[in-house]
Protein backbone atom coordinates (compact mmCIF):
# COMPACT_ATOMS: atom_id res chain seq x y z
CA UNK A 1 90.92 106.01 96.19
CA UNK A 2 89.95 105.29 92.91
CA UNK A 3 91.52 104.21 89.68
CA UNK A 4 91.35 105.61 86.64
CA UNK A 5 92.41 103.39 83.40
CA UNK A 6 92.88 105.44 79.99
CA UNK A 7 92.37 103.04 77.14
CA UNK A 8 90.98 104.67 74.26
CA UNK A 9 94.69 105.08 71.92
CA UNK A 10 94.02 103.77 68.65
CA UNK A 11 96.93 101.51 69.39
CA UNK A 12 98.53 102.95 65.75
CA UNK A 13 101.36 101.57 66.11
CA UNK A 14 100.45 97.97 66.10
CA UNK A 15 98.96 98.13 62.76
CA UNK A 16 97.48 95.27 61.49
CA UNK A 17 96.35 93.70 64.45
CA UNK A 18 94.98 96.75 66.00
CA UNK A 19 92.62 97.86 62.70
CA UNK A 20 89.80 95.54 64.81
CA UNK A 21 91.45 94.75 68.35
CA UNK A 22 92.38 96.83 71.21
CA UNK A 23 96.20 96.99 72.06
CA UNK A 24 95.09 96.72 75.29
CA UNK A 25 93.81 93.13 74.61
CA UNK A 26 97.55 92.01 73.18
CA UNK A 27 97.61 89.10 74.71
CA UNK A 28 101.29 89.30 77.21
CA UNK A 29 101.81 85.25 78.14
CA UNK A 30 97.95 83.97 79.66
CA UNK A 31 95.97 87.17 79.60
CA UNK A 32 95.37 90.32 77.65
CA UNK A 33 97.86 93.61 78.97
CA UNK A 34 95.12 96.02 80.32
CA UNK A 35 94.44 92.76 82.90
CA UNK A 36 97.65 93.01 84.50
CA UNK A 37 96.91 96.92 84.92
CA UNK A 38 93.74 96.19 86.45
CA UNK A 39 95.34 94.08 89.04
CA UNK A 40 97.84 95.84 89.64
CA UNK A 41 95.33 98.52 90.74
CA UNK A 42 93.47 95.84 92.87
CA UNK A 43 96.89 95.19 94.56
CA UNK A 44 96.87 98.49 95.12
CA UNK A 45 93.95 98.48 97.52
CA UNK A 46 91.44 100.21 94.91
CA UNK A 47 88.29 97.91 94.21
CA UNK A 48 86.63 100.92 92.68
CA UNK A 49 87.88 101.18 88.36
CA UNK A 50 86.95 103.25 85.63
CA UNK A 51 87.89 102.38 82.28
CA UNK A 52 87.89 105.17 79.41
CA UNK A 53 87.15 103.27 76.25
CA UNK A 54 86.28 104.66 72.65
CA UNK A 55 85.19 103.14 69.52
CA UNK A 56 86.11 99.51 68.99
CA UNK A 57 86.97 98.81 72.40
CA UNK A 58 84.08 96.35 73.22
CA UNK A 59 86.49 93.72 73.89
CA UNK A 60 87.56 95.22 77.05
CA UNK A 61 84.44 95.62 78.51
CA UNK A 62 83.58 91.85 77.41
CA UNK A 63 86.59 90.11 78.58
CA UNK A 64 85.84 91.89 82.08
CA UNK A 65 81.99 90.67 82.30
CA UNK A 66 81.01 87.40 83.18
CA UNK A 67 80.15 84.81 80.87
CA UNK A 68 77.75 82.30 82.52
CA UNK A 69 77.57 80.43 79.18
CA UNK A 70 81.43 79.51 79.09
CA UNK A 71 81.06 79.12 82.78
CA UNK A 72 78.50 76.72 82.73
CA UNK A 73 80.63 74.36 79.77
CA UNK A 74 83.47 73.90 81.98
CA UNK A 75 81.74 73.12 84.84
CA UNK A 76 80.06 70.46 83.07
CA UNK A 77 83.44 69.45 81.60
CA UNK A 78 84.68 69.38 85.20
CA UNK A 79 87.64 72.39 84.15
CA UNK A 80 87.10 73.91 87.47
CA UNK A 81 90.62 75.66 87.44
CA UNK A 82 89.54 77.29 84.20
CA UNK A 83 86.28 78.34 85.42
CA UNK A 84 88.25 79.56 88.51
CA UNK A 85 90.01 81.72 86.64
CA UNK A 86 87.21 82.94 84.58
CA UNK A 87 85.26 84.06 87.68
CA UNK A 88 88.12 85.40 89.19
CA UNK A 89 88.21 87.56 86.12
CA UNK A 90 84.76 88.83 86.24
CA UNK A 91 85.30 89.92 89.93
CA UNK A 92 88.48 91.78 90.20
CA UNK A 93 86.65 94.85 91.02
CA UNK A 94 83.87 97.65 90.54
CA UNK A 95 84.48 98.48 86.96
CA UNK A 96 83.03 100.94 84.96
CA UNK A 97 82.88 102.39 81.78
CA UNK A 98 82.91 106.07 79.76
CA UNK A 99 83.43 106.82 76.57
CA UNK A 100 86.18 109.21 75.25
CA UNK A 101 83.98 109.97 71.41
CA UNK A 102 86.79 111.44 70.19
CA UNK A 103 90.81 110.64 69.83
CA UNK A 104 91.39 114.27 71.58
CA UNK A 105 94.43 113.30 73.44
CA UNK A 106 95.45 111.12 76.85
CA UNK A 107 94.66 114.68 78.52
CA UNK A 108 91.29 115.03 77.68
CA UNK A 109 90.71 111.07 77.98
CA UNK A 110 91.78 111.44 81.89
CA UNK A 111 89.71 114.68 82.07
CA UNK A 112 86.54 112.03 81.31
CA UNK A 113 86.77 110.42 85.22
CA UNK A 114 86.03 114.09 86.15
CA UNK A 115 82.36 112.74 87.50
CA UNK A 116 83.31 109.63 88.44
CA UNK A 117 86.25 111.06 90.53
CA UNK A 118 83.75 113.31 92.43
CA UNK A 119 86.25 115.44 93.73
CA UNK A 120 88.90 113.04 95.50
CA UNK A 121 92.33 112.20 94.84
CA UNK A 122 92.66 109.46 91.70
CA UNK A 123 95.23 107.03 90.37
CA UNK A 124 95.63 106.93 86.61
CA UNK A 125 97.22 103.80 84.90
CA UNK A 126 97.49 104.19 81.54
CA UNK A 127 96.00 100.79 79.85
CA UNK A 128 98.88 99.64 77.69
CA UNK A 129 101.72 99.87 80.24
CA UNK A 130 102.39 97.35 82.44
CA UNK A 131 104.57 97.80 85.65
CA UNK A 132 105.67 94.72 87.40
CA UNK A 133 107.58 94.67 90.82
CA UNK A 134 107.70 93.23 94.45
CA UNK A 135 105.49 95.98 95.54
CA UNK A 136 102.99 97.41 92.63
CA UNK A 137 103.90 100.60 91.54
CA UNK A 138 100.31 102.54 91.80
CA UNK A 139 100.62 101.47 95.96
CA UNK A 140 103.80 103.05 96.42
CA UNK A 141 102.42 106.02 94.47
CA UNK A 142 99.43 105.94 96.76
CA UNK A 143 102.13 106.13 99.51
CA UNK A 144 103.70 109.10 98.69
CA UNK A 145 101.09 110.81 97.88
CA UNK A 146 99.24 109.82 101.55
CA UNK A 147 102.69 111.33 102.93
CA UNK A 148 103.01 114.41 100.39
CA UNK A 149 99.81 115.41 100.01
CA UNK A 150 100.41 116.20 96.72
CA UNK A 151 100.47 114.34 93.40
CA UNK A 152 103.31 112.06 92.15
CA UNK A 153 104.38 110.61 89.21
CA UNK A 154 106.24 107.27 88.31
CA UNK A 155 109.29 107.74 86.42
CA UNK A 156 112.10 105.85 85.39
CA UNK A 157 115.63 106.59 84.05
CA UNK A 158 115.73 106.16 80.28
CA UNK A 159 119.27 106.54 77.53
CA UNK A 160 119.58 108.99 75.83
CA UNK A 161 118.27 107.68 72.89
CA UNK A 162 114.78 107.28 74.34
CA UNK A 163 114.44 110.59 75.73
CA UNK A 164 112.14 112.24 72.73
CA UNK A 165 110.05 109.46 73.62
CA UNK A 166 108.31 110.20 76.73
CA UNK A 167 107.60 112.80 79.36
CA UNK A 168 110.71 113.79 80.65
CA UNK A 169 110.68 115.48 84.79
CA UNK A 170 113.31 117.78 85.99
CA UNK A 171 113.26 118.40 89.36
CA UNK A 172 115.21 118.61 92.51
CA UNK A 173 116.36 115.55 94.65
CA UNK A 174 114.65 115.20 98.14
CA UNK A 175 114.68 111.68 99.28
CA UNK A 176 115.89 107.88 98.08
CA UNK A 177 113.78 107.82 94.98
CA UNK A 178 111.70 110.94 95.23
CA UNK A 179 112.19 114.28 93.61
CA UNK A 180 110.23 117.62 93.40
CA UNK A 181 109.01 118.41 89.97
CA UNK A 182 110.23 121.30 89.07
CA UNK A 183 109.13 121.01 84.97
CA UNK A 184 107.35 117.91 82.60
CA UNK A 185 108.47 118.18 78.61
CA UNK A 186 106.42 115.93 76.61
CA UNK A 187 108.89 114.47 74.37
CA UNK A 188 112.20 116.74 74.05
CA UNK A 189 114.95 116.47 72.45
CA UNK A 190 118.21 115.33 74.25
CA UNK A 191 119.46 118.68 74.25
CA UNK A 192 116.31 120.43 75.13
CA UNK A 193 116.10 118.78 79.13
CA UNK A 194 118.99 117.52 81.15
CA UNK A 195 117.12 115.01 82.96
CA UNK A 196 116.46 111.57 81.93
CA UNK A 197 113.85 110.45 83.93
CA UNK A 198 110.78 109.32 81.87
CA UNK A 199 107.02 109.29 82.99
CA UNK A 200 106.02 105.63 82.86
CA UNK A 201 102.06 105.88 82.71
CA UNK A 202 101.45 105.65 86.30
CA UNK A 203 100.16 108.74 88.67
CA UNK A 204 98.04 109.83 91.66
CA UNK A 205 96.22 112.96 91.38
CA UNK A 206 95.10 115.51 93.92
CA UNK A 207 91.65 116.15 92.18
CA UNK A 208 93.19 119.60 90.81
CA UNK A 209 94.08 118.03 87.83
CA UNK A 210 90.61 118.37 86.78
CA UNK A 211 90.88 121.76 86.54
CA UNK A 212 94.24 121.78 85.10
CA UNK A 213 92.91 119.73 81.95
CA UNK A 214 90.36 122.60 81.60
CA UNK A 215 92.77 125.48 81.62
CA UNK A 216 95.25 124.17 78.90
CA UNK A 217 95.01 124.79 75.64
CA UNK A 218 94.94 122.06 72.51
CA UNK A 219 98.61 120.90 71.43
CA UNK A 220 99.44 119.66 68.36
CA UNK A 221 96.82 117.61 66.22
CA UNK A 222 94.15 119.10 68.70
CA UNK A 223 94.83 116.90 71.82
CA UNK A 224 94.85 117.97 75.28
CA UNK A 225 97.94 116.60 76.41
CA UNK A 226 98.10 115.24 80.15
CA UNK A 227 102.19 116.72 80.22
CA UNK A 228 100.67 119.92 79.84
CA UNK A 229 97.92 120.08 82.59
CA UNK A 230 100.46 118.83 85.08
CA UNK A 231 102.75 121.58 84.16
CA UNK A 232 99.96 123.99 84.90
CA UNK A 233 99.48 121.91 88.06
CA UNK A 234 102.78 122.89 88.96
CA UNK A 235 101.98 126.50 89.29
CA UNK A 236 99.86 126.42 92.08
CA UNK A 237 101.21 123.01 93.81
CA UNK A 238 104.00 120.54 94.40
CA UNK A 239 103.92 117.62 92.42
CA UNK A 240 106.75 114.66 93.14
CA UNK A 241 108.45 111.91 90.85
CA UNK A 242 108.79 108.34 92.52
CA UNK A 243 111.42 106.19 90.45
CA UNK A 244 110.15 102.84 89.93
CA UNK A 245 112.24 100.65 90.44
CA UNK A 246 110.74 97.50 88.76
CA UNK A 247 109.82 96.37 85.53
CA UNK A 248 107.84 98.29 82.82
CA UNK A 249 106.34 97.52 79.74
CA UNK A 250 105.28 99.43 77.09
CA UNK A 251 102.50 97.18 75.02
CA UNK A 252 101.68 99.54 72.61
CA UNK A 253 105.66 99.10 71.33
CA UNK A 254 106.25 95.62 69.82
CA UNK A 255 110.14 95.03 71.01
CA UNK A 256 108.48 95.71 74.12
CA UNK A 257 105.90 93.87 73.90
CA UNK A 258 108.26 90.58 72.79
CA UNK A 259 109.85 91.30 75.59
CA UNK A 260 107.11 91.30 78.15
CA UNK A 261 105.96 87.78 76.80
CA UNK A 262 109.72 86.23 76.94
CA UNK A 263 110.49 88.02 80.80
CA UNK A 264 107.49 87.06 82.19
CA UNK A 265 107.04 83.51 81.00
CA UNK A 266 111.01 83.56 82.50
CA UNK A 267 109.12 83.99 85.74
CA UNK A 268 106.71 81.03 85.54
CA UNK A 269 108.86 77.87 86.22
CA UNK A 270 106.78 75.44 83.73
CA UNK A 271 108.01 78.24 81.09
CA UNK A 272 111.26 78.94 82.26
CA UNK A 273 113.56 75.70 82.01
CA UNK A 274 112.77 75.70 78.49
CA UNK A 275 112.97 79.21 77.67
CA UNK A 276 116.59 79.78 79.43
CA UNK A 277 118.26 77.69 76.85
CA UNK A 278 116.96 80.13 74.43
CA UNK A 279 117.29 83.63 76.16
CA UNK A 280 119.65 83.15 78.96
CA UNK A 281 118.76 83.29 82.97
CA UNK A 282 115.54 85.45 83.71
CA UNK A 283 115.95 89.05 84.72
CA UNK A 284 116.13 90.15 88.52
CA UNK A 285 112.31 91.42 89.89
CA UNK A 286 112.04 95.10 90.85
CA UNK A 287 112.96 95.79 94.50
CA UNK A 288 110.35 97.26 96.74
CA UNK A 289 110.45 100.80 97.45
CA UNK A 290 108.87 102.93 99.91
C-alpha cells in the first residue's frame, strides 16, 4: 500500500513563523513534525510516499534528500552518530513529490495522488498531525481495512468544546474500537451531531475516493473538502472509524504543539529527570489496539 502525505496548508495559523517555513518543518524535540509522519508510515510497512507540497514548501523536499556535503564534514569530524542519523534520514523511503498549485482544499490536495495511487487502496496522513502509540496508528488502520475491505478512519473522542473543530463520525458500534460510519460533519456545532468522535488526520482508502473527490462540489472559500467526498463515499460503501487510542498531535495548533515538545522529551530519559520537576510525571503511551 501506499502513503499519501497532504502538506500543502499554508500553516495560517502559525503566523509569523510560517510567512517563509512550512508548519510541517516545526521542529517537535530533534526533528521537524512531518518526519515523525513519515515514519510512522514506514512503521507501517509502506516504503512507497508521496508528499503533496505547494508553494514554499522546498524545505520538505530538502530536509528529505541527501546532503553529501554535510555528510562528508562529519565524517571528517569523526560525528558518525550524526551522519548516522542524517543518512538514515535520506533513506526512510521512496518519496515523491506533486504539487497542489493552488490552496483548493485538503480534498482536492488528496485528489492529487490520483496517478500515483494507480488504482489501489491508499493511506493518507495528513502532514501536521502526529500520532504516537505502541502500535502506529496508519498499521492498525491498514488492519482493518485488510479485514473490512472497506475504508476506515482514525478518530478520537474529543469535549465538547472541541467538537466545531474537526470532523465529527456518527455511526453505529460494531466491535472494541470500531464503528460503522453512518455520517462525517466537517466541523458542527455541539448541538448539530451527538457524537464526539473527531477525525484525527489518519485514513486508508479503497481507491473510490478518487472518484468521490470528483463528484463533490466546492464548499466554502472554493475548497473541495475531504469530509465531503467521504460522505459521498458513504453512499455506495461502508466506511469504519477505528478509535486511536494513543497520542495525537495537532502541529499546526501551538498549545499543541508545546505540548508535543514537553510529552515527548518526557519520553527520552536524558530529557525527562529534568523536565518532571517542571511538568510533573510523563503521560502513559497509547495502548495497542487491534
Amino acid at each position: 500500500m501506499k502513503a499519501v502525505i497532504p502538506a500543502a496548508g499554508l500553516g495560517t495559523r502559525f503566523l509569523p513563523y510560517t510567512k517563509a517555513q512550512p508548519k510541517e518543518m516545526l521542529p517537535v524535540l530533534d526533528k521537524p513534525a512531518i518526519q515523525y509522519v513519515v515514519e510512522e508510515a514506514v512503521e507501517s510497512g509502506m516504503r512507497d510516499i508521496l508528499i503533496i507540497t505547494g508553494r514554499g514548501k522546498r524545505a520538505i523536499e530538502d530536509h528529505f534528500d541527501r546532503n553529501v556535503e554535510l555528510e562528508d564534514y562529519l565524517r571528517r569530524l569523526g560525528k558518525a552518530r550524526d551522519l548516522e542519523q542524517m543518512q538514515k534520514v535520506g533513506n526512510l523511503a521512496n518519496i515523491m513529490y506533486v504539487r497542489q498549485k493552488e490552496p483548493l482544499g485538503l480534498g482536492h490536495a488528496v485528489s492529487c495522488a490520483e496517478q500515483y495511487v494507480g488504482g489501489d487502496p491508499c493511506a493518507v496522513l495528513l502532514g501536521d498531525d502526529i500520532c504516537i502509540g505502541e502500535t502506529p496508528c496508519t498499521r492498525q488502520l491498514a488492519s482493518v481495512f485488510t479485514k473490512r475491505n472497506a475504508s476506515v478512519i482514525a478518530v478520537q473522542k474529543v469535549p465538547e468544546s472541541k467538537i466545531s473543530s474537526y470532523g465529527i463520525i456518527t455511526g453505529k458500534t460494531i466491535g472494541e474500537h470500531l464503528h460503522r460510519v453512518e455520517d462525517i460533519v466537517e466541523k458542527p456545532s455541539p448541538e448539530e451531531v451527538h457524537s464526539n468522535l473527531a477525525t484525527i488526520g489518519r485514513y486508508v482508502f479503497s481507491p473510490n475516493i478518487f472518484r468521490s473527490l470528483k463528484s463533490v462540489s466546492p464548499g466554502i472559500g472554493g475548497e473541495i473538502q475531504l469530509t465531503d467526498a467521504i460522505r459521498d463515499l458513504l453512499l455506495s460503501e461502508d466506511v469504519f472509524a477505528f478509535e486511536f487510542g494513543g497520542r495525537r498531535y495537532d502541529i499546526g495548533d501551538k498549545a499543541s504543539w508545546l505540548r508535543a515538545n514537553i510529552e515527548l522529551a518526557m519520553d527520552k530519559p536524558e530529557f525527562a529527570s529534568e523536565l518532571v520537576g517542571l511538568f510533573g510525571k510523563p503521560p502513559r503511551r497509547g495502548r495497542s489496539q487491534s
